[in-house]
C-alpha atoms as a PDB file:
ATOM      1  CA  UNK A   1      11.857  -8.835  39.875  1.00  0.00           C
ATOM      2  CA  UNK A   2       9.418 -10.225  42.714  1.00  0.00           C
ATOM      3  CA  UNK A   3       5.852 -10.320  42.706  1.00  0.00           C
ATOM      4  CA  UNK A   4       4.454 -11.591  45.579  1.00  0.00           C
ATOM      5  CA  UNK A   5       7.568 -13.248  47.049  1.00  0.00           C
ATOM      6  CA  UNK A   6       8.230 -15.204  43.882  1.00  0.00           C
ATOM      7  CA  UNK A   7      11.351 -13.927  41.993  1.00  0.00           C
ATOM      8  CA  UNK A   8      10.647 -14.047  38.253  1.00  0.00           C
ATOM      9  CA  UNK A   9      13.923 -13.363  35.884  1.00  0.00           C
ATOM     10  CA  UNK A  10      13.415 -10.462  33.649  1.00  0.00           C
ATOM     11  CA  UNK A  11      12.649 -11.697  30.349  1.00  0.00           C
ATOM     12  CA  UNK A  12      10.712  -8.189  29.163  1.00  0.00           C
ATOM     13  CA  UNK A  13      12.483  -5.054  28.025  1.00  0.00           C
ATOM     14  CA  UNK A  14      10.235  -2.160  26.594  1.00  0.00           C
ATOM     15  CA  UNK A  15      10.514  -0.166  23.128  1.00  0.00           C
ATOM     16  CA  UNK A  16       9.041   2.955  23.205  1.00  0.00           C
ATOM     17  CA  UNK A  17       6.321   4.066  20.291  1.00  0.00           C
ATOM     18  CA  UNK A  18       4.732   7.263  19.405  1.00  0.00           C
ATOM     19  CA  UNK A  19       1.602   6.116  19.549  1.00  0.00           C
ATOM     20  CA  UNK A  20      -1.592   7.782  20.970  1.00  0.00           C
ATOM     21  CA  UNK A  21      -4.186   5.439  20.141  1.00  0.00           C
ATOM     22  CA  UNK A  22      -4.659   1.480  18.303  1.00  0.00           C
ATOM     23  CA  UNK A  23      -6.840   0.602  16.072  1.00  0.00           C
ATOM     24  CA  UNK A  24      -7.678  -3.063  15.194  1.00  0.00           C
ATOM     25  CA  UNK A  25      -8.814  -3.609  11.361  1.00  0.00           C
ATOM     26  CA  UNK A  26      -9.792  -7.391  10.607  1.00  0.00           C
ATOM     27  CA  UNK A  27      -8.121  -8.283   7.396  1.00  0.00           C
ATOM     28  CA  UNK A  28     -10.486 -11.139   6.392  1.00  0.00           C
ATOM     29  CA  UNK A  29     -12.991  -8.818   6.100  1.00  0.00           C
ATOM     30  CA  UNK A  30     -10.875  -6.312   4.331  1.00  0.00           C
ATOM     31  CA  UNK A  31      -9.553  -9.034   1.586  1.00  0.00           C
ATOM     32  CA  UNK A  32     -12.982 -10.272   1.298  1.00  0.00           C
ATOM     33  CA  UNK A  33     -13.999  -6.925  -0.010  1.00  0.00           C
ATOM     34  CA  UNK A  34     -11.013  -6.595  -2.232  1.00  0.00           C
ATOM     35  CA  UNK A  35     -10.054  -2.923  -1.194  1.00  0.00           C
ATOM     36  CA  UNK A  36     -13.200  -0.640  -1.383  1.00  0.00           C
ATOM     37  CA  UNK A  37     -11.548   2.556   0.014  1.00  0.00           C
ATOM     38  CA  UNK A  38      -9.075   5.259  -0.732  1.00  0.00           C
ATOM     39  CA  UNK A  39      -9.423   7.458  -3.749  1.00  0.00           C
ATOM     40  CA  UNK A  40     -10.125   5.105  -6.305  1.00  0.00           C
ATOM     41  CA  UNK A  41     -11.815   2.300  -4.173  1.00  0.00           C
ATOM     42  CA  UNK A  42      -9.223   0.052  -4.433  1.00  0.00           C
ATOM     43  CA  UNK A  43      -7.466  -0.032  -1.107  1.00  0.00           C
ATOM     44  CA  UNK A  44      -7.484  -1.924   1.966  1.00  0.00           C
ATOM     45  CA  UNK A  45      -9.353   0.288   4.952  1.00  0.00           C
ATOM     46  CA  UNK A  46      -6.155  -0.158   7.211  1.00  0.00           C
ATOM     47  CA  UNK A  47      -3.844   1.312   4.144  1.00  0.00           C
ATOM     48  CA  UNK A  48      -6.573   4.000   3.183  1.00  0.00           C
ATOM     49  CA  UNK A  49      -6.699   4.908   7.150  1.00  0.00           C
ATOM     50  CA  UNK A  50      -2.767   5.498   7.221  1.00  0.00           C
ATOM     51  CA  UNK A  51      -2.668   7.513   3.926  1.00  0.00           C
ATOM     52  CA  UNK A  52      -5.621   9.897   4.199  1.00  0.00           C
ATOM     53  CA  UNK A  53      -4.424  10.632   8.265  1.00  0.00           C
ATOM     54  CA  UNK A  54      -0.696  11.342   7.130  1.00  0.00           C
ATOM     55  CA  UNK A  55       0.417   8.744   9.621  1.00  0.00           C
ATOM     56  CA  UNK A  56       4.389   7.367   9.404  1.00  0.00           C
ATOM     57  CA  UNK A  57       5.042   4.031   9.389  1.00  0.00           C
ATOM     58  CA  UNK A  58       5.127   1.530  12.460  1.00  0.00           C
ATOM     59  CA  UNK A  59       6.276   2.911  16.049  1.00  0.00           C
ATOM     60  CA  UNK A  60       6.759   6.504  14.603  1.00  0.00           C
ATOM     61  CA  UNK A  61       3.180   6.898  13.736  1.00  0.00           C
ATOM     62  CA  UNK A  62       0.718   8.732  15.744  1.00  0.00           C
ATOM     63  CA  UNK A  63      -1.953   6.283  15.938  1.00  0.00           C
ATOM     64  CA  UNK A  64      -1.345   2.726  15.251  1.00  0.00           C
ATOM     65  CA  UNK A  65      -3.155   0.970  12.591  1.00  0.00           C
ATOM     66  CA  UNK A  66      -2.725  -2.663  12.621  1.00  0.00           C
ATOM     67  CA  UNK A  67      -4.152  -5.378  10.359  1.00  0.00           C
ATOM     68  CA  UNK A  68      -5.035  -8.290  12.144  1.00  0.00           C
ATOM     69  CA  UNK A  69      -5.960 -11.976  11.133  1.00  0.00           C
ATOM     70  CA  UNK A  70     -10.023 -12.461  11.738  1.00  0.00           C
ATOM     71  CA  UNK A  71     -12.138 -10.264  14.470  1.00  0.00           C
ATOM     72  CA  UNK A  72     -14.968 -13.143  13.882  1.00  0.00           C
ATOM     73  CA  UNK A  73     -17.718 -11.150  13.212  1.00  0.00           C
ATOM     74  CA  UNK A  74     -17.581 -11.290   9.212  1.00  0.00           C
ATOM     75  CA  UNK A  75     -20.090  -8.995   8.510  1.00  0.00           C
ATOM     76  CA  UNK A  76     -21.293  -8.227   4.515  1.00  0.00           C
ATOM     77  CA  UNK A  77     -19.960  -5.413   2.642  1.00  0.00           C
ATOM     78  CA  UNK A  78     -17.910  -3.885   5.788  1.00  0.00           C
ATOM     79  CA  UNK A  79     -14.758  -4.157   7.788  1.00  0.00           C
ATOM     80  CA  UNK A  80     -14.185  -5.038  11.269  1.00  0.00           C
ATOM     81  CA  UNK A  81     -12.862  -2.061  13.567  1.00  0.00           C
ATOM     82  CA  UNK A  82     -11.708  -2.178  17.355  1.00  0.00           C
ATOM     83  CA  UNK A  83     -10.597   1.259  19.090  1.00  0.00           C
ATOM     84  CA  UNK A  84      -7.994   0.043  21.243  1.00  0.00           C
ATOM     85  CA  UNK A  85      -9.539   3.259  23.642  1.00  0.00           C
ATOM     86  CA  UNK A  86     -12.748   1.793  23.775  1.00  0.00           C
ATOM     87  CA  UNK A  87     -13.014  -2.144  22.727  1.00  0.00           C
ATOM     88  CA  UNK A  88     -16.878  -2.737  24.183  1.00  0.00           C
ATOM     89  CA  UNK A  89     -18.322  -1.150  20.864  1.00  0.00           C
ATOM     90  CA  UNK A  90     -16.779  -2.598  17.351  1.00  0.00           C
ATOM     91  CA  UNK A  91     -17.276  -0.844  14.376  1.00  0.00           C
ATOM     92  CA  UNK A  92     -18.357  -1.902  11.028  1.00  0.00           C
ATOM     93  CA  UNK A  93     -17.237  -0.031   8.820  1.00  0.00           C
ATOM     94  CA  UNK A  94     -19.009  -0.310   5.152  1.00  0.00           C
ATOM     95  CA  UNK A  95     -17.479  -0.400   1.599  1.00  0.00           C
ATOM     96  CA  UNK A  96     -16.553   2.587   0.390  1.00  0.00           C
ATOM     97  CA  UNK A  97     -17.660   5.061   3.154  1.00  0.00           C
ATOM     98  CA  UNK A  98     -16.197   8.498   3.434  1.00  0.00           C
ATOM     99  CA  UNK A  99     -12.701   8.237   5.532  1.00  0.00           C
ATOM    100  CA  UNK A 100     -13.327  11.796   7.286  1.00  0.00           C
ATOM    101  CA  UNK A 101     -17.098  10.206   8.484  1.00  0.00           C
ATOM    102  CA  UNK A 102     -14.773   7.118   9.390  1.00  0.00           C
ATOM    103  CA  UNK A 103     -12.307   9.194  11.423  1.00  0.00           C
ATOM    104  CA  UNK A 104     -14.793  11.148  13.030  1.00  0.00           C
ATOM    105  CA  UNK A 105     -17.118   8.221  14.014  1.00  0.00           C
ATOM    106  CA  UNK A 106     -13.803   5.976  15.278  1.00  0.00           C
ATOM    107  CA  UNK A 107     -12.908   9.178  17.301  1.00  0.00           C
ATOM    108  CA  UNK A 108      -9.692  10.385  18.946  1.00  0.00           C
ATOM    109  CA  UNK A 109      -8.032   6.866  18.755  1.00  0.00           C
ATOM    110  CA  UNK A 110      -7.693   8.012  15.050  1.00  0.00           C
ATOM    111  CA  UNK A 111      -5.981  10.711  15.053  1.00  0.00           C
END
């Protein structure tokens, strides 16, 4: 491969994933609340996300929902959230909110 008369060896290879759309959940902020969504309350918001949208797991999903280490922002009660489709505006998402609102407010990235 050359880019801009310098020959780089090709070290990259691509996999290919169903995915429309990434979503970023912190899971500091997640552990720190100690689940707080799903059914019962007692899941993690990345977990709850998968389950109540029907998604498969890894590259076969539609959307990808990853867990990452710390976003930063910490906030009290909530969970970090990052559309991969638009990362200027993160989302907070609050303990226990309804996952359709959460859906619906992250927009097509979640679905």
């Amino acid at each position: 491969m050359e880019a801009r008369g310098v020959t780089l060896p090709v070290l990259m290879r691509s996999v290919r994933s169903d995915w429309s759309g990434t979503l970023l959940v912190c899971g500091k902020c997640s552990k720190k609340l100690g689940g707080g969504f799903g059914p019962k309350g007692k899941q993690p918001l990345a977990k709850a996300l998968r389950r109540h949208l029907g998604l498969k797991k890894g590259r076969k999903a539609a959307t990808g929902i990853v867990e990452v280490k710390c976003l930063g922002i910490c906030p009290k009660g909530a969970v970090t959230v990052i559309d991969g489709a638009a990362p200027q505006a993160w989302k907070l998402v609050c303990e226990g909110a309804d996952l359709d609102e959460v859906v619906a407010i992250l927009g097509p990235g979640a679905r």
